[in-house]
N, C-alpha and C. Protein backbone atom coordinates (compact mmCIF):
# COMPACT_ATOMS: atom_id res chain seq x y z
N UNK A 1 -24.14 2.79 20.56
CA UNK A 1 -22.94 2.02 20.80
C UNK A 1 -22.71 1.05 19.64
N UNK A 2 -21.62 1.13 19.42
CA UNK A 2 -20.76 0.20 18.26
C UNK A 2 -21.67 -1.54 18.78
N UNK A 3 -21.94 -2.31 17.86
CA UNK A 3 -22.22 -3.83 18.08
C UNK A 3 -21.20 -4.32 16.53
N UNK A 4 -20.50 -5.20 17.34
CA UNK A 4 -19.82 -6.28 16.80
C UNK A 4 -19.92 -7.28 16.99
N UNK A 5 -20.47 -8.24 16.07
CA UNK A 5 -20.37 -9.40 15.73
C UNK A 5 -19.22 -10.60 15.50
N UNK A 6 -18.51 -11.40 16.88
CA UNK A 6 -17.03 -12.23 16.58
C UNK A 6 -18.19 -13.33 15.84
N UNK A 7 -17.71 -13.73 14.29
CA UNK A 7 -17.75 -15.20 13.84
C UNK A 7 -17.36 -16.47 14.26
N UNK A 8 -17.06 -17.17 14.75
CA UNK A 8 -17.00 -18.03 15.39
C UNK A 8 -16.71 -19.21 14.60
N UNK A 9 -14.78 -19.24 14.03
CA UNK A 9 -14.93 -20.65 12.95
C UNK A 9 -14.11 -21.52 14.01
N UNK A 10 -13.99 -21.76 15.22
CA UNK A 10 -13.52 -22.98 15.98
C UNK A 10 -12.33 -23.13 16.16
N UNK A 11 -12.31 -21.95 16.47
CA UNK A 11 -10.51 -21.57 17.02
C UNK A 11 -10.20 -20.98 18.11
N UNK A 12 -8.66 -21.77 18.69
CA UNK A 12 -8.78 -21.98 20.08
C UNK A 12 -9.31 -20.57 20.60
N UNK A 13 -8.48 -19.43 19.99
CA UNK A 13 -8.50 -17.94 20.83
C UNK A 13 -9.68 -17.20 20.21
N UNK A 14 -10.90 -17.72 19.44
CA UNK A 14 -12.07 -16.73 19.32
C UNK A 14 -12.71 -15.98 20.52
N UNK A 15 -12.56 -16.61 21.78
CA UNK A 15 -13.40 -16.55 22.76
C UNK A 15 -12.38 -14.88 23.61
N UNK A 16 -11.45 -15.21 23.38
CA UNK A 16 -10.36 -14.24 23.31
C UNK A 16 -10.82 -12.61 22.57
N UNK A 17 -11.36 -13.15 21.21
CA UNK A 17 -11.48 -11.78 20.59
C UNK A 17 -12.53 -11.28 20.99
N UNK A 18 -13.63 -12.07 21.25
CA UNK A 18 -14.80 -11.48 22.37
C UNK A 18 -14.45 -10.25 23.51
N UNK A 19 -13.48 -11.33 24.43
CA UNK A 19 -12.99 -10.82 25.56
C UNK A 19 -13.00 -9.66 25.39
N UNK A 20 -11.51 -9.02 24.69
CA UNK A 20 -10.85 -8.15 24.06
C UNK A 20 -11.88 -7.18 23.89
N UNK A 21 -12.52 -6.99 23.09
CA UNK A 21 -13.67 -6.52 22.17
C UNK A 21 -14.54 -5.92 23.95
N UNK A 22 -14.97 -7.15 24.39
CA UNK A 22 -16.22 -7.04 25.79
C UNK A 22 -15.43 -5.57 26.78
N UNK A 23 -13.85 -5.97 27.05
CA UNK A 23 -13.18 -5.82 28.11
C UNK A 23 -13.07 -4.08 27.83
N UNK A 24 -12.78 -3.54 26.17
CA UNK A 24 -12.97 -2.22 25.89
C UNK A 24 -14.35 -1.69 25.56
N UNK A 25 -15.18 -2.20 26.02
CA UNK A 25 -16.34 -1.34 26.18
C UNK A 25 -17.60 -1.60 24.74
N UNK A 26 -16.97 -2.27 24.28
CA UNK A 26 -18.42 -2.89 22.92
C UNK A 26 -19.07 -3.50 23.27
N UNK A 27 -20.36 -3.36 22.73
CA UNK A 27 -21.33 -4.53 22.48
C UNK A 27 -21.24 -5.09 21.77
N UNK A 28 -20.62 -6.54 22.15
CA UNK A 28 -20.23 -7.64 21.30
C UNK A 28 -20.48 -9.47 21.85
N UNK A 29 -20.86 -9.81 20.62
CA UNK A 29 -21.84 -11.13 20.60
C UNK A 29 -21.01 -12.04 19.88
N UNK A 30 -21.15 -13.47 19.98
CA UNK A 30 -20.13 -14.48 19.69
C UNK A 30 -21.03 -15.08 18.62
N UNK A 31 -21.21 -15.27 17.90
CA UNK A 31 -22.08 -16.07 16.89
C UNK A 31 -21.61 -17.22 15.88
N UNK A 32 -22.01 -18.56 16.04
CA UNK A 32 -21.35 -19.41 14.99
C UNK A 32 -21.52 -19.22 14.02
N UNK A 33 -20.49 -19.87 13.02
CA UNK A 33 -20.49 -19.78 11.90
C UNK A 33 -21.46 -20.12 10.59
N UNK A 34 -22.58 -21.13 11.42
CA UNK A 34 -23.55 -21.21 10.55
C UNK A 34 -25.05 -20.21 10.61
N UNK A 35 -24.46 -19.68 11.26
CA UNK A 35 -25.71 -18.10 11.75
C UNK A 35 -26.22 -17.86 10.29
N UNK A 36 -27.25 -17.61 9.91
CA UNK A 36 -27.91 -17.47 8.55
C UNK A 36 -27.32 -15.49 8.62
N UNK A 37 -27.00 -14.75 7.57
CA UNK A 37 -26.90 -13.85 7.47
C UNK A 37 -27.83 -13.39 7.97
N UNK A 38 -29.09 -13.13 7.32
CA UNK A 38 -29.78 -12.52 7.20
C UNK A 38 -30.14 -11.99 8.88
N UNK A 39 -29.79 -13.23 9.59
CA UNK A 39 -30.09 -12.87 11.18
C UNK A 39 -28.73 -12.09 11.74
N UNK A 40 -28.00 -11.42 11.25
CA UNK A 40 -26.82 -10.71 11.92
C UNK A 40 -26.85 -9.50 11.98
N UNK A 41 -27.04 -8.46 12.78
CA UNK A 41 -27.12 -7.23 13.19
C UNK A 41 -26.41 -6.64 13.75
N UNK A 42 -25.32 -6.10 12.91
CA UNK A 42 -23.65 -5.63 13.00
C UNK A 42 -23.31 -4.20 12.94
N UNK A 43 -22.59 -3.56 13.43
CA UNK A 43 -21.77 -2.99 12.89
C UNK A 43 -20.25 -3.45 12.20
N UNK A 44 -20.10 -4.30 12.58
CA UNK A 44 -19.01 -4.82 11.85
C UNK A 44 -19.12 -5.90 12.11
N UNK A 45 -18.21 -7.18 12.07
CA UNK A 45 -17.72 -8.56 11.84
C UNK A 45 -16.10 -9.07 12.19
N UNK A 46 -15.97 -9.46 13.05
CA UNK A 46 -14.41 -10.08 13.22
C UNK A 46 -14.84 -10.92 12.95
N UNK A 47 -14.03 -11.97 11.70
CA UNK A 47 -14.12 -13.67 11.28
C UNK A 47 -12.74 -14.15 11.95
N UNK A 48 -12.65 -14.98 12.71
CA UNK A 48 -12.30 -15.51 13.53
C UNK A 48 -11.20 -16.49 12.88
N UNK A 49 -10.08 -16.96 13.76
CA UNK A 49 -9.16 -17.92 13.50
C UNK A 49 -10.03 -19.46 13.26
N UNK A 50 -9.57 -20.41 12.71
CA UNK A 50 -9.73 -21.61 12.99
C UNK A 50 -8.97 -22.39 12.35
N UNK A 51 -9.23 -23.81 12.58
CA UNK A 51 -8.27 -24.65 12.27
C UNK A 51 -8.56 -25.58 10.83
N UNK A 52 -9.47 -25.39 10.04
CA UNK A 52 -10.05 -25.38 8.75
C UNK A 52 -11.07 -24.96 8.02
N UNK A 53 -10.46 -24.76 6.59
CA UNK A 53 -11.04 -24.02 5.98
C UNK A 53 -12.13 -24.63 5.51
N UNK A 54 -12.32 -25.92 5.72
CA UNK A 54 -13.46 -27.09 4.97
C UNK A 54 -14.84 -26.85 5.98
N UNK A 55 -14.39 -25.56 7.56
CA UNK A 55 -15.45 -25.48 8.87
C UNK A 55 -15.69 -24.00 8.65
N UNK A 56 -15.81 -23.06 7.14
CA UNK A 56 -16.31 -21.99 7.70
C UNK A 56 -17.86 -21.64 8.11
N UNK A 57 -18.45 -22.46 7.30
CA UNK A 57 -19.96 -22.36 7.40
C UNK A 57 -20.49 -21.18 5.97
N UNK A 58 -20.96 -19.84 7.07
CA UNK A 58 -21.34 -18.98 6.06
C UNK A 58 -21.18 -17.92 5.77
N UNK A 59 -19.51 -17.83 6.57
CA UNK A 59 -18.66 -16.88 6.62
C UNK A 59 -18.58 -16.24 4.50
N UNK A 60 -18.65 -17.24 4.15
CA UNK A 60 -18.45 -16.71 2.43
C UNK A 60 -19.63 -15.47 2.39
N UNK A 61 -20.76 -15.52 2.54
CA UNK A 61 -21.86 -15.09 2.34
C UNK A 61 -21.64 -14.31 3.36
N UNK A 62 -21.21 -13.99 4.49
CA UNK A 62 -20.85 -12.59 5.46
C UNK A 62 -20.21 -11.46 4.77
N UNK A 63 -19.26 -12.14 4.16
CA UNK A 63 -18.43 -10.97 3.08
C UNK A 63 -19.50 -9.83 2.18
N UNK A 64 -20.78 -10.86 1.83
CA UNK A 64 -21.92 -9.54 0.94
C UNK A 64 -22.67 -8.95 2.42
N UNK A 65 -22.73 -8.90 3.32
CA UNK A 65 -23.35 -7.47 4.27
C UNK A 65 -22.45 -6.64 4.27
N UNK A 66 -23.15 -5.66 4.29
CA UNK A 66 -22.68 -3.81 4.18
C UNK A 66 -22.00 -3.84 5.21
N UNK A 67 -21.11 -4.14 6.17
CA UNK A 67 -20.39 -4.20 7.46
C UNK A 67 -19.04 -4.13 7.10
N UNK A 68 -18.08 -3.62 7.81
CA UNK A 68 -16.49 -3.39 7.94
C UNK A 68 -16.55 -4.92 8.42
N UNK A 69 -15.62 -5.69 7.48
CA UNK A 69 -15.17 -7.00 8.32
C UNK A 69 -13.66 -7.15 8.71
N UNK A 70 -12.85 -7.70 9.84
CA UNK A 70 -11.72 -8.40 9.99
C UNK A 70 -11.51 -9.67 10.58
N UNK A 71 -10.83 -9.66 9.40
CA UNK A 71 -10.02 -11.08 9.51
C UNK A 71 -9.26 -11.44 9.87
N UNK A 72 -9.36 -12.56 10.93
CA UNK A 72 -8.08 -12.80 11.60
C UNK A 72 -7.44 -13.96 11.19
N UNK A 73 -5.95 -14.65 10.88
CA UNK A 73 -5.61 -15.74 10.43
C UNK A 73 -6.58 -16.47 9.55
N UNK A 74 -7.57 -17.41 9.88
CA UNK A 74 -8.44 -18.53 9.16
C UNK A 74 -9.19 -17.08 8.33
N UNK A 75 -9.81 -16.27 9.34
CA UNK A 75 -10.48 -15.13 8.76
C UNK A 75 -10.14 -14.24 7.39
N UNK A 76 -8.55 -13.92 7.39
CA UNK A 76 -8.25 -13.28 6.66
C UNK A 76 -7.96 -14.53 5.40
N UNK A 77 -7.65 -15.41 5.44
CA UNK A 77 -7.50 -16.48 4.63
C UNK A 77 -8.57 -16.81 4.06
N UNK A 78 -10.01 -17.12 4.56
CA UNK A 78 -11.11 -17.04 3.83
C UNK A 78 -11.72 -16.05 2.94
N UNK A 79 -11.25 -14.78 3.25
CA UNK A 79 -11.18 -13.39 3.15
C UNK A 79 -10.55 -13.51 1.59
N UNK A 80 -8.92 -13.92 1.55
CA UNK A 80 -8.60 -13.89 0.37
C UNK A 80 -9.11 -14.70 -0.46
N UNK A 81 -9.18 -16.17 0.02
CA UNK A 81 -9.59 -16.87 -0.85
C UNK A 81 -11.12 -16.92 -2.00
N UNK A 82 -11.94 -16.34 -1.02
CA UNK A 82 -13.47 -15.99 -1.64
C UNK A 82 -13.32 -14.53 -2.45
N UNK A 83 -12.41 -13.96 -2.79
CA UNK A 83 -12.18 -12.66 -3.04
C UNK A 83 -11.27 -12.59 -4.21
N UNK A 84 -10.68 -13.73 -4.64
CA UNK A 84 -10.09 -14.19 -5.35
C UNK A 84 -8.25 -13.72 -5.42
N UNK A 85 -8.03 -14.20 -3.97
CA UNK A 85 -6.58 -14.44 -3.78
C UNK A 85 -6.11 -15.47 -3.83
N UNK A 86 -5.25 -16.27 -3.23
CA UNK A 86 -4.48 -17.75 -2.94
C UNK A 86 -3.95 -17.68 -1.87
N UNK A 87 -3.90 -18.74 -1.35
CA UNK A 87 -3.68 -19.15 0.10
C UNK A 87 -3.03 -20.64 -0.39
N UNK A 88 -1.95 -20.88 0.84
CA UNK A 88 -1.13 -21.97 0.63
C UNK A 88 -0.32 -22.10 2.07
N UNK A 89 0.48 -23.00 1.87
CA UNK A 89 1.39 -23.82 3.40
C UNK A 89 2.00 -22.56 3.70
N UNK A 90 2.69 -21.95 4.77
CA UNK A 90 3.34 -20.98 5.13
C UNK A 90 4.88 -22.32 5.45
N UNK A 91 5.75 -21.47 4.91
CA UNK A 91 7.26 -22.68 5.25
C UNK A 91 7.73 -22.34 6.67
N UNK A 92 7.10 -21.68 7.17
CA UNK A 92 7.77 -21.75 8.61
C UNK A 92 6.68 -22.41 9.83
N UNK A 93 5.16 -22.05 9.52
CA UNK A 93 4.47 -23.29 10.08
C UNK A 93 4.03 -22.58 11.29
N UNK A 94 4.60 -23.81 12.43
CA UNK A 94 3.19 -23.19 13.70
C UNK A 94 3.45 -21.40 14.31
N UNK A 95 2.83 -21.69 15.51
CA UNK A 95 2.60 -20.19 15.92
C UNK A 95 4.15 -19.43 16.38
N UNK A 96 3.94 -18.34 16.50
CA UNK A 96 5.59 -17.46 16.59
C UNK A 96 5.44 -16.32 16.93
N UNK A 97 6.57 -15.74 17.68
CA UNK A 97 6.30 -14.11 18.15
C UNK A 97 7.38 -13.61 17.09
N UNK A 98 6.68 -12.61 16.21
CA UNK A 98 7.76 -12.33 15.17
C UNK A 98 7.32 -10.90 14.89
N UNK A 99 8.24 -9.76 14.23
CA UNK A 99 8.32 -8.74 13.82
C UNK A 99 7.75 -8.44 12.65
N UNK A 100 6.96 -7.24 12.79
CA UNK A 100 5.94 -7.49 11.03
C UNK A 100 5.77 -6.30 10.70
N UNK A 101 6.57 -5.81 9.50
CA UNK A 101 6.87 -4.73 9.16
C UNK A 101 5.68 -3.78 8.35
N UNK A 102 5.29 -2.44 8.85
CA UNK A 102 3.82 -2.03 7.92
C UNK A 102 4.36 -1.53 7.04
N UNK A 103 4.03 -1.61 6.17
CA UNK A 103 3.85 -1.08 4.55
C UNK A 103 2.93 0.19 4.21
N UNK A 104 2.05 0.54 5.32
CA UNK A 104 1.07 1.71 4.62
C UNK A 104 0.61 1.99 6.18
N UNK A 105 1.46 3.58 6.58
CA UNK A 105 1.05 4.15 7.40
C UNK A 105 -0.29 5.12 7.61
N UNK A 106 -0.77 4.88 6.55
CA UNK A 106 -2.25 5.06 6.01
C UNK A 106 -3.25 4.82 6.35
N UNK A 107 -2.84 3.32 5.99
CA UNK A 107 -3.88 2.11 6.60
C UNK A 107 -4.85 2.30 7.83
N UNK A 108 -6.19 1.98 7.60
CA UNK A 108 -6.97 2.45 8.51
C UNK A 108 -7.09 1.07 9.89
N UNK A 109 -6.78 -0.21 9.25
CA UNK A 109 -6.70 -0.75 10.34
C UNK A 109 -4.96 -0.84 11.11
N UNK A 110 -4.21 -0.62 10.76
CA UNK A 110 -2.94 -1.17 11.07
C UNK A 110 -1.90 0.09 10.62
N UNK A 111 -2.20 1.47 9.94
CA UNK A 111 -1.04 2.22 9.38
C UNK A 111 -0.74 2.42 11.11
N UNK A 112 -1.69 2.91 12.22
CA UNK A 112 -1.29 3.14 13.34
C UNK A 112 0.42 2.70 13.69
N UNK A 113 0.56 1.37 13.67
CA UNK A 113 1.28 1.08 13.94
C UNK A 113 2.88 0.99 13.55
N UNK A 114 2.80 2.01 12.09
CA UNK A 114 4.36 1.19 11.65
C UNK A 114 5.33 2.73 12.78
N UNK A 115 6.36 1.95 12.47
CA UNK A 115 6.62 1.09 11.08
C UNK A 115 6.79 -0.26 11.35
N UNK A 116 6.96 -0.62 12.30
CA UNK A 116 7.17 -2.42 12.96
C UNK A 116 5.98 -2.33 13.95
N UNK A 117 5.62 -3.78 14.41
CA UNK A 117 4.83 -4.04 15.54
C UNK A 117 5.07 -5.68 16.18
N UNK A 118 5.39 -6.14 17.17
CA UNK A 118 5.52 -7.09 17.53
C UNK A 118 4.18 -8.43 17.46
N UNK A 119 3.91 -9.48 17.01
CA UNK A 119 2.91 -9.74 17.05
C UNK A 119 2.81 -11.59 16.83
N UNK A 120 1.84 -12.35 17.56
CA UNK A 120 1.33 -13.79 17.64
C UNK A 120 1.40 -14.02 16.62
N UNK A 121 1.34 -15.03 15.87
CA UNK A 121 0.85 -15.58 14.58
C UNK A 121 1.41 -16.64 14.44
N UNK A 122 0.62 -17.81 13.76
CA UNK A 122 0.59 -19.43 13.29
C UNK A 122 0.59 -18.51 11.57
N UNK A 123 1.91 -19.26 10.91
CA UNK A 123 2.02 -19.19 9.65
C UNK A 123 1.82 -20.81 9.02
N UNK A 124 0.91 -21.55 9.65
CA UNK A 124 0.68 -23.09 9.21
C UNK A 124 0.23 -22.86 7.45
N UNK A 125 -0.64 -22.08 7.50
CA UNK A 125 -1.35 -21.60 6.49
C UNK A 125 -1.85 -20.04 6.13
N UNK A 126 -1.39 -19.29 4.91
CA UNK A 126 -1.24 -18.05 4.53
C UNK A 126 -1.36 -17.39 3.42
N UNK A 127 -1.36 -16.19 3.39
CA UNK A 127 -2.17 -15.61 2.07
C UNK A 127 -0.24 -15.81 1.30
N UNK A 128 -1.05 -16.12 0.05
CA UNK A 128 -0.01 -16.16 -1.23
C UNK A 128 -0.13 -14.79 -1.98
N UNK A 129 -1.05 -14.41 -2.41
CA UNK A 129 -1.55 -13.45 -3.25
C UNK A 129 -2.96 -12.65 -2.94
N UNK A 130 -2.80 -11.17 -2.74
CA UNK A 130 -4.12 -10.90 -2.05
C UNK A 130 -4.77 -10.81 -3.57
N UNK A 131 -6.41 -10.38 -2.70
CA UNK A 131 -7.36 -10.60 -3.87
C UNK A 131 -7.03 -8.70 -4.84
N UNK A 132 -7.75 -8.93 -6.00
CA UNK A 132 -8.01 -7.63 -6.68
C UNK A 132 -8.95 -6.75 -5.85
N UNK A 133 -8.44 -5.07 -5.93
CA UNK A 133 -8.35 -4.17 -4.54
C UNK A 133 -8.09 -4.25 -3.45
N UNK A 134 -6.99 -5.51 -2.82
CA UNK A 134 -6.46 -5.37 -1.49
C UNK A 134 -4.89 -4.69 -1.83
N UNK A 135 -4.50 -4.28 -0.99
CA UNK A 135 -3.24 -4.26 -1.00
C UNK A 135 -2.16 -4.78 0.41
N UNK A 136 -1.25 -5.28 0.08
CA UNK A 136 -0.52 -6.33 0.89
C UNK A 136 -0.16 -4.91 2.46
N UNK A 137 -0.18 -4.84 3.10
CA UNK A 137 -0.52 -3.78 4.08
C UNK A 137 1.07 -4.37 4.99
N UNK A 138 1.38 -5.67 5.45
CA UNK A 138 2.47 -5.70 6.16
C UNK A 138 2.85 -7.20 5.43
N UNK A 139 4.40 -7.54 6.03
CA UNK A 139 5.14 -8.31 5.81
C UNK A 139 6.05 -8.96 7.32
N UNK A 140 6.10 -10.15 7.02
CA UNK A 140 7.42 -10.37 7.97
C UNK A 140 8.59 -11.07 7.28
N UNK A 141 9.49 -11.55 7.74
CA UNK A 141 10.76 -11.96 7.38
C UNK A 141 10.27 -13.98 7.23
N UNK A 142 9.06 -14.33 7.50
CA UNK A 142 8.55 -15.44 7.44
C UNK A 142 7.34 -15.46 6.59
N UNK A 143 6.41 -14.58 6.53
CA UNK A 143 5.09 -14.22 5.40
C UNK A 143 5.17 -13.29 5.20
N UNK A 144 4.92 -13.17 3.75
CA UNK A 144 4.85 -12.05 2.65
C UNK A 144 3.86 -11.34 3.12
N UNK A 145 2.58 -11.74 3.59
CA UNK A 145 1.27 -11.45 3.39
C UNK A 145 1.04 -11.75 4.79
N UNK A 146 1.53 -10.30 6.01
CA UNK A 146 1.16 -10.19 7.01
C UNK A 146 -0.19 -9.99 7.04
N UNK A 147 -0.45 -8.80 6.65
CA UNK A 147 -1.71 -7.95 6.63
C UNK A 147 -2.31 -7.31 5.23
N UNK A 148 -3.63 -7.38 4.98
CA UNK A 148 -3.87 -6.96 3.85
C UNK A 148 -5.30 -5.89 4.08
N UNK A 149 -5.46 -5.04 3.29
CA UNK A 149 -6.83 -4.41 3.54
C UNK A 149 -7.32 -3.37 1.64
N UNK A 150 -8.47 -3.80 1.71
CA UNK A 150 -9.21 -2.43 0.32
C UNK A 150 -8.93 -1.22 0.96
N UNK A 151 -8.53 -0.71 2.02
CA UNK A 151 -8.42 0.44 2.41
C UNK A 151 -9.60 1.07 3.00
N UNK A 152 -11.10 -0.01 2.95
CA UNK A 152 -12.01 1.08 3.15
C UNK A 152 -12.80 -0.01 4.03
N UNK A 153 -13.42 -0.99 3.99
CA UNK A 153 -14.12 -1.66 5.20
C UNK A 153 -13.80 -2.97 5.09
N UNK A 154 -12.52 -3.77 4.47
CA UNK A 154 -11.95 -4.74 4.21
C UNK A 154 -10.57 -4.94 4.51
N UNK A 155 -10.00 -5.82 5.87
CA UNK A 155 -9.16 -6.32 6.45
C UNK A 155 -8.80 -7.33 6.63
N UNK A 156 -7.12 -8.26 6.69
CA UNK A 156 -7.14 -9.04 7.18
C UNK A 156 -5.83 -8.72 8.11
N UNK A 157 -5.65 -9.71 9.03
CA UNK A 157 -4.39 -9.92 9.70
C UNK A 157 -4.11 -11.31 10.25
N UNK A 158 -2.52 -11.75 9.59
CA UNK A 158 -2.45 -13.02 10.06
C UNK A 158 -2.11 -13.36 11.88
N UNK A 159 -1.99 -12.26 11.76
CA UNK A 159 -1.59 -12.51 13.66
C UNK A 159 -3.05 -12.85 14.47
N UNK A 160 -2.69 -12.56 15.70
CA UNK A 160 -3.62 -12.53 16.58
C UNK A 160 -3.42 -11.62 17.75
N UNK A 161 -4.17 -10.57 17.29
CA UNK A 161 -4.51 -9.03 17.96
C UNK A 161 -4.97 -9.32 19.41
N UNK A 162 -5.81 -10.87 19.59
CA UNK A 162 -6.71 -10.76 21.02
C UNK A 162 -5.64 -11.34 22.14
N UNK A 163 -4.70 -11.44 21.80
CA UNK A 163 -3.68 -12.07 22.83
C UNK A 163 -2.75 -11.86 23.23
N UNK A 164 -2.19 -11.89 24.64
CA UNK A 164 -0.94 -10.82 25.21
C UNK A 164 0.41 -10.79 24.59
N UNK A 165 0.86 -11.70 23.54
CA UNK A 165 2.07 -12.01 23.11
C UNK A 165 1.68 -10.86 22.15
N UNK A 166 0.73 -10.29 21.43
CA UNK A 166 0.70 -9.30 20.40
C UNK A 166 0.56 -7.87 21.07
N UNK A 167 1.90 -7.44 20.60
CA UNK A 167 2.47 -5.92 21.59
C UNK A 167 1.12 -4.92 21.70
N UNK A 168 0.67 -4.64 20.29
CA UNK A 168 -0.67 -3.60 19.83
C UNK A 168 -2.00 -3.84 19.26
N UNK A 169 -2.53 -5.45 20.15
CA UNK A 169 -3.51 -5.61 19.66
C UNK A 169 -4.52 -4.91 19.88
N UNK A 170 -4.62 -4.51 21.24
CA UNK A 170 -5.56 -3.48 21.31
C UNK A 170 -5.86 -1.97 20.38
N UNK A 171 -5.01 -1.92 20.09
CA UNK A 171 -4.96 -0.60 18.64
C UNK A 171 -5.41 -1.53 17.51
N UNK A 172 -5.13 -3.10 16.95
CA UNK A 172 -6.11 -2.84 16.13
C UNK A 172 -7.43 -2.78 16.11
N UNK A 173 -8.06 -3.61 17.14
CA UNK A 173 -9.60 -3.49 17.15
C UNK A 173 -10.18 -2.16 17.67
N UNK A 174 -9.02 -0.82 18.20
CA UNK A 174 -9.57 0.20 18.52
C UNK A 174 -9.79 0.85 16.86
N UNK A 175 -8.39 0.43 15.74
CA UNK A 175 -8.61 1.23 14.57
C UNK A 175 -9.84 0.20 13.80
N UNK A 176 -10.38 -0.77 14.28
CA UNK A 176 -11.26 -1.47 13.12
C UNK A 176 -12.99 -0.84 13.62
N UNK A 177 -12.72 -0.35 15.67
CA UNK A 177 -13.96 0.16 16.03
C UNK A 177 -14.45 1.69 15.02
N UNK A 178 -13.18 2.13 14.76
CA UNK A 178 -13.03 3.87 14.17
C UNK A 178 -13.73 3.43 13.27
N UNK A 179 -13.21 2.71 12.55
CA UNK A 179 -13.49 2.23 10.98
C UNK A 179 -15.14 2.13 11.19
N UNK A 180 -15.83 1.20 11.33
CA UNK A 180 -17.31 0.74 11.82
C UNK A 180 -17.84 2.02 12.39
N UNK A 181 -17.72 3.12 13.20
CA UNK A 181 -18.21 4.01 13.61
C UNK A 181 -17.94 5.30 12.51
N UNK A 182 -17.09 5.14 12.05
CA UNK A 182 -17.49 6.27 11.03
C UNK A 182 -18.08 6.17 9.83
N UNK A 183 -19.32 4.91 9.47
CA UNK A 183 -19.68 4.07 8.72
C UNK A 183 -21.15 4.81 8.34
């Protein structure tokens, strides 16, 4: 059985992506953010929302294990930033139910879904520029930089997949389980 590891950077709905994750049938464990790598025994990694980037712990150093990771909001933002993207204010700000158009029906976490998907998301703070080998995966009419992924065990998404306002969250953590199981 698949084991996933939720990171835990102190955001309201982590406990959520557990759920989510528990409720379809994984073995999945909540672990804070200052968990020493070396003690994490994954098949993959969801890095978790939170409410600063100054509280990831040792989420930087999660990025070097051999594991499929996703990122959610704070997640995918740490994601770019250690990876060498930019991250900055989003001009439209708190959370929103908004339309987010896919770009790559390909995509192993998210092509599932285009060509649109309805979905949660706080644009307080957001990717500017993904890092070298991501490619910008979705867009909305409020962030450039819905979703981003390398195509191969590297994801982010600014929404939030674990919560009922997001039409197909359950498809993504079913396409991020595919991903991790065919690993």
């Amino acid at each position: 059985m698949t084991h996933i590891a939720v990171i835990d950077n102190h955001g309201q709905f982590t406990h959520l992506e557990q759920r989510a994750l528990r409720d379809m049938g994984v073995d999945v464990e909540l672990l804070d953010n200052d968990t020493p790598p070396a003690d994490i025994d994954a098949d993959g990694l969801v890095l978790s929302g939170g409410p600063d980037m100054d509280r990831i712990g040792n989420c930087p150093e999660y990025l070097d294990l051999d594991v499929p990771v996703l990122g959610i909001c704070l997640g995918m933002q740490l994601m770019a930033t250690e990876l060498g993207g930019t991250v900055g204010p989003g001009e439209y700000g708190g959370y929103a139910d908004v339309t987010v158009d896919i770009h790559d029906d390909d995509d192993p976490l998210i092509g599932s879904l285009a060509p649109e998907t309805r979905v949660w998301a706080s644009h307080a703070d957001e990717v500017k520029t993904v890092p070298g080998g991501f490619e910008r995966t979705a867009s909305s009419d409020v962030c450039g930089v819905e979703a981003m992924s390398n195509g191969l065990d590297r994801f982010g998404v600014q929404w939030h997949p674990e919560v009922a306002h997001t039409e197909e969250g359950e498809a993504v953590f079913e396409n991020f389980l595919t991903v991790c199981d065919d690993r």
